[in-house]
Protein backbone atom coordinates (compact mmCIF):
# COMPACT_ATOMS: atom_id res chain seq x y z
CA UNK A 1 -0.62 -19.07 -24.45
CA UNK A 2 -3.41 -17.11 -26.22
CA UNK A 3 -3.03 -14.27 -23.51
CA UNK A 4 0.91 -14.23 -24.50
CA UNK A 5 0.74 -14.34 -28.37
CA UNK A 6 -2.45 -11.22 -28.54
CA UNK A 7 -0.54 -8.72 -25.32
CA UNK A 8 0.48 -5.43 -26.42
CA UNK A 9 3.28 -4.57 -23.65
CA UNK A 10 3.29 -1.57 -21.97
CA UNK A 11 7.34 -1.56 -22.42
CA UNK A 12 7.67 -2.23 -26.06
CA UNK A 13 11.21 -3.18 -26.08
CA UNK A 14 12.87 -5.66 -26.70
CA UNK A 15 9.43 -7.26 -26.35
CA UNK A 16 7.64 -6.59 -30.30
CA UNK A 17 4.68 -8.44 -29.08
CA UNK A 18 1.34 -8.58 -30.07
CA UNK A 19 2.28 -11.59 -32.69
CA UNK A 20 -1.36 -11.92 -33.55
CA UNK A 21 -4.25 -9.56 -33.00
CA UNK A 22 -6.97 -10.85 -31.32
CA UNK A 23 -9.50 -10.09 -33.81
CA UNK A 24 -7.44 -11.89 -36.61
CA UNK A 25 -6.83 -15.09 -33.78
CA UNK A 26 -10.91 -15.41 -33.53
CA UNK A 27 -10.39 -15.44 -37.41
CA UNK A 28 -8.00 -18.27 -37.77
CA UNK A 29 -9.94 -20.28 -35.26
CA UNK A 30 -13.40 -19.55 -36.73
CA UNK A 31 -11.48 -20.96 -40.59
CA UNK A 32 -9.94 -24.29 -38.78
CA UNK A 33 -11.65 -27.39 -39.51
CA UNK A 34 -9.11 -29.87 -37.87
CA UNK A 35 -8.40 -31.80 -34.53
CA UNK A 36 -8.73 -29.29 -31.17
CA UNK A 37 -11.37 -26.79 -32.95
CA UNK A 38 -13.44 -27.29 -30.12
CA UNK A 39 -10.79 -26.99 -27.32
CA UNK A 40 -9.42 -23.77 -29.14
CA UNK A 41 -12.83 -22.15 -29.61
CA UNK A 42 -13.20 -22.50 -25.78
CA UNK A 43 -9.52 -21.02 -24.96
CA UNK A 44 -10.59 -18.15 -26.88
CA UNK A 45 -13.18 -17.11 -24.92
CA UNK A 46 -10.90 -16.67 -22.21
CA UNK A 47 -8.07 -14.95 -23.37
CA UNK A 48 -7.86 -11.37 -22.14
CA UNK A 49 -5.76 -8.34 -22.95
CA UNK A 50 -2.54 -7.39 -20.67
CA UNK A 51 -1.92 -10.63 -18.46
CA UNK A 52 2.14 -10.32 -18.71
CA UNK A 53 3.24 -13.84 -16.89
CA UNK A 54 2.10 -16.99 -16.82
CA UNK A 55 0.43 -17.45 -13.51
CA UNK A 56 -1.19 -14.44 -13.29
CA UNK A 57 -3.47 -15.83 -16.43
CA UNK A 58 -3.36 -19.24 -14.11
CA UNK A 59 -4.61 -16.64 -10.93
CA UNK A 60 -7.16 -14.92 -13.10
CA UNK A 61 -8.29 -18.68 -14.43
CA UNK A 62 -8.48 -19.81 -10.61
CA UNK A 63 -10.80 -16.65 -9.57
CA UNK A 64 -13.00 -17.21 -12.49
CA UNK A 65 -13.45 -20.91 -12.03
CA UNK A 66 -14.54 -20.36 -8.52
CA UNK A 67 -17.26 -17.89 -9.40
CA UNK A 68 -15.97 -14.57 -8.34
CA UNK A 69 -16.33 -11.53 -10.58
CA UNK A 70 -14.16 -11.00 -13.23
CA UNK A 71 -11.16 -8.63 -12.46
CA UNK A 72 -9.60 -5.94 -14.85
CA UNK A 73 -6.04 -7.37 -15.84
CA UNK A 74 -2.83 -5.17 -15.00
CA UNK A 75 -5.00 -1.81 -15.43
CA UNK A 76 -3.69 1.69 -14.42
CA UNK A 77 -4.60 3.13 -10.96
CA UNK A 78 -4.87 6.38 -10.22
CA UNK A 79 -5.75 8.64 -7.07
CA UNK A 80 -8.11 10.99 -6.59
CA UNK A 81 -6.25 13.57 -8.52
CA UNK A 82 -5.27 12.02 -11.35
CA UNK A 83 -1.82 11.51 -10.39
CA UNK A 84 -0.43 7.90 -11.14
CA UNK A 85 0.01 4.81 -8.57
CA UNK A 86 0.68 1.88 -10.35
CA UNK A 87 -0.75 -0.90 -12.31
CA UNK A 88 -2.48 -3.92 -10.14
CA UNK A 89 -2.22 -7.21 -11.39
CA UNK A 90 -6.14 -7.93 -11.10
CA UNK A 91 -7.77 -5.25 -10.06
CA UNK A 92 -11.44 -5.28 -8.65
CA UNK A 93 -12.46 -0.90 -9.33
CA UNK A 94 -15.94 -1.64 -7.72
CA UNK A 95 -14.91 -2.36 -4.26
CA UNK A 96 -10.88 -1.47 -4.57
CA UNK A 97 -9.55 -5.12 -4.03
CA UNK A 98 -6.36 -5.80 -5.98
CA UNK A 99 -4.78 -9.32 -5.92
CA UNK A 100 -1.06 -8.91 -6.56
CA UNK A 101 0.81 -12.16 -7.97
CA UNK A 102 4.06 -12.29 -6.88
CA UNK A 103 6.73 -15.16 -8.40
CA UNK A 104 10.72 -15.49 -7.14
CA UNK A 105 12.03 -12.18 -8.85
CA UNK A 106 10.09 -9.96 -6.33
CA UNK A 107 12.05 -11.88 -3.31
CA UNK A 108 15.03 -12.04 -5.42
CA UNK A 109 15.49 -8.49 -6.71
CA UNK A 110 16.17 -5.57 -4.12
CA UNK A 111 14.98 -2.85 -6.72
CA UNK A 112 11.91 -5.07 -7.49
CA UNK A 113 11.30 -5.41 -4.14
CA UNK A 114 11.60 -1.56 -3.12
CA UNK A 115 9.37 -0.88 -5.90
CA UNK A 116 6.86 -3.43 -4.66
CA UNK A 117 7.03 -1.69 -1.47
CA UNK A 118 6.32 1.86 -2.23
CA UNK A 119 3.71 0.95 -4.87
CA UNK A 120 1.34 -1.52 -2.79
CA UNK A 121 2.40 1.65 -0.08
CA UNK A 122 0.68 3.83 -2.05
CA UNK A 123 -2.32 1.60 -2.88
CA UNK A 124 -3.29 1.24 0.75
CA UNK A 125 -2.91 5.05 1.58
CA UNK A 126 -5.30 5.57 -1.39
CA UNK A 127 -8.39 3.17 0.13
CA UNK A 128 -7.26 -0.17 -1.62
CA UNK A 129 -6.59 -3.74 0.06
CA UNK A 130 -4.27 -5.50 -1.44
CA UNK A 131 -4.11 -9.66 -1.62
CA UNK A 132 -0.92 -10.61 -2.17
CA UNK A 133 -0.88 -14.48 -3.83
CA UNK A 134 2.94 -16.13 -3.48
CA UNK A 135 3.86 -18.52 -5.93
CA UNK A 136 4.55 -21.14 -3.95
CA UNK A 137 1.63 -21.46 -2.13
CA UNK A 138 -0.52 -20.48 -4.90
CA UNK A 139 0.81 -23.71 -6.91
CA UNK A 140 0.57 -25.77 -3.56
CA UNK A 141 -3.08 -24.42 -3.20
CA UNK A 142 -5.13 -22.66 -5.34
CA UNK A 143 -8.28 -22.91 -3.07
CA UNK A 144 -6.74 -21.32 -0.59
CA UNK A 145 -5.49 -18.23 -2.27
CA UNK A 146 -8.77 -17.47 -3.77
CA UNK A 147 -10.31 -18.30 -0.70
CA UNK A 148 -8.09 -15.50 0.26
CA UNK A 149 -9.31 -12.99 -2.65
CA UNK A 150 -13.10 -14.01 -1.45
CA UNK A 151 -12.83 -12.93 1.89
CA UNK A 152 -11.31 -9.76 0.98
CA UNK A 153 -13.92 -9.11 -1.89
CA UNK A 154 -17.04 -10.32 0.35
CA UNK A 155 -16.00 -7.44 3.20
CA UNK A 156 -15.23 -4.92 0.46
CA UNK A 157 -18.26 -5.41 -0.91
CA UNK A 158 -20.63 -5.27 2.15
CA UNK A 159 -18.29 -1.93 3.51
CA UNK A 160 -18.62 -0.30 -0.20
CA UNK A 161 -21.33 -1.60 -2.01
CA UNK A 162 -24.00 -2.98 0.68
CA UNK A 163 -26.44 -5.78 0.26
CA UNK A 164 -27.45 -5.37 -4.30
CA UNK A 165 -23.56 -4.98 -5.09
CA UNK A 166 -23.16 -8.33 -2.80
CA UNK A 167 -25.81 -9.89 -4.18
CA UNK A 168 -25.16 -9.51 -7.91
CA UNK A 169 -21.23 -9.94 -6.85
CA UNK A 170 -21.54 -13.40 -5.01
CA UNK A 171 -25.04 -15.60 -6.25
CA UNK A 172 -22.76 -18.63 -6.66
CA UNK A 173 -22.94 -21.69 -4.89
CA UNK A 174 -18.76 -22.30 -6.68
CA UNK A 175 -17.44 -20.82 -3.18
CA UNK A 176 -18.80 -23.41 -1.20
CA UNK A 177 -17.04 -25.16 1.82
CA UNK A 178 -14.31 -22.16 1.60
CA UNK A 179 -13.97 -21.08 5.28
CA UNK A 180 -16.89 -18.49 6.95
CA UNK A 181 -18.74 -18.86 3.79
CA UNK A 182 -21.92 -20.82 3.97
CA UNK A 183 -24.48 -21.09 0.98
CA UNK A 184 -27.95 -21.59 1.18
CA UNK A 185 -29.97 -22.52 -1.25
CA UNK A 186 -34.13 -21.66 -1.97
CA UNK A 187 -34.13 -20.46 1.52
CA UNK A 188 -37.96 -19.57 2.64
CA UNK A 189 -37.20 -15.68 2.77
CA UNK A 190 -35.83 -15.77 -0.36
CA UNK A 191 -36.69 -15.76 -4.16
CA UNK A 192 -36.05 -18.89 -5.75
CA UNK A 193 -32.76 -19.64 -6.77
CA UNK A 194 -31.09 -17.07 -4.85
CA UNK A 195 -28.44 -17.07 -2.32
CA UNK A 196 -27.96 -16.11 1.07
CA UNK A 197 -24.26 -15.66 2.47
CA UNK A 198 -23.82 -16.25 6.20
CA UNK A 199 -21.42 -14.67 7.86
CA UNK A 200 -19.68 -15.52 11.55
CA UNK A 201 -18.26 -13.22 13.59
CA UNK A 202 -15.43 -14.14 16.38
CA UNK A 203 -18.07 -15.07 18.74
CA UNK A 204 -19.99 -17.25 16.85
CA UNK A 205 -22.86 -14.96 16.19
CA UNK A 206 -24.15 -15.67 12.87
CA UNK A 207 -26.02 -13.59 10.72
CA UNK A 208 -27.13 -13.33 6.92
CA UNK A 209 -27.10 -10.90 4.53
């Protein structure tokens, strides 16, 4: 709710959102004094800027409760020359991972769907990978799909980033027990507290980074 009442829509009509500011909404909370001050001073701290449906602030919740970084919400990509490809839903810049909610209307709608098409095109021939999260399964399992966002992320990062942007990316033990992810804790090589992600390759071979 709090990321529908504060969005300022990038097609204003018929839609004459933002109905509250988020600035004045931290207000009103911070002056309350009744029932649910507690629950709504927590909601605020996660409301973000531009999430235009309901499940992709329910995706966004789901990658943040298992420990991933935080993506940008429905930002504007661009190529190399400046010239315009789209907006991603959430949209990982660092290592060029976008994961793409997509409810009934882009099955439904042929002009939705040819849009879909030559944007998420256009991503990949520009150097992004694309997850693309389904409603359906997404509300039948939310582990999985992030599971699915993970993966993506963890290879990004090791292709783009190397072993710091991995490190500072994933020193979570949240993702544990999601498939060819395995978390070690205090390992002997290791500073204390850190974490060491082991990673299995089709023959079995396994080796850490």
């Amino acid at each position: 709710v709090g990321d529908a009442i504060i969005l300022r829509p990038v097609y204003q009509q018929p839609d004459r959102r933002p109905w509250v500011a988020l600035p004045e909404l931290r207000e009103r909370v911070a002056r309350y004094r009744g029932r649910g001050k507690q629950a709504a001073s927590t909601a605020l701290g996660l409301i973000r800027q531009g999430a235009e449906s309901r499940p992709e602030t329910l995706v966004r919740l789901a990658i943040r409760d298992a420990g991933l970084p935080e993506p940008e919400v429905n930002p504007v990509i661009r190529d190399s020359g400046g010239r315009f490809l789209g907006r991603g839903d959430l949209v990982y810049r660092r290592w060029r991972v976008i994961a793409e909610y997509d409810g009934e209307q882009h099955r439904r709608s042929t002009r939705q769907f040819d849009h879909d098409v030559q944007r998420l095109e256009g991503f990949a021939n520009n150097g992004w990978h694309v997850v693309r999260i389904v409603g359906r399964s997404f509300f039948a399992d939310r582990r999985g799909s992030i599971a699915r966002v993970a993966r993506v992320l963890l290879n990004a990062v090791w292709l783009i980033g190397g072993k710091t942007a991995l490190a500072d990316a994933f020193r979570t033990r949240a993702l544990k027990g999601i498939a060819g992810m395995k978390w070690i804790k205090d390992s002997e090589d290791f500073r204390e507290g850190d974490f060491v992600v082991w990673s299995w390759d089709r023959r079995g071979v396994g080796d850490h980074v």
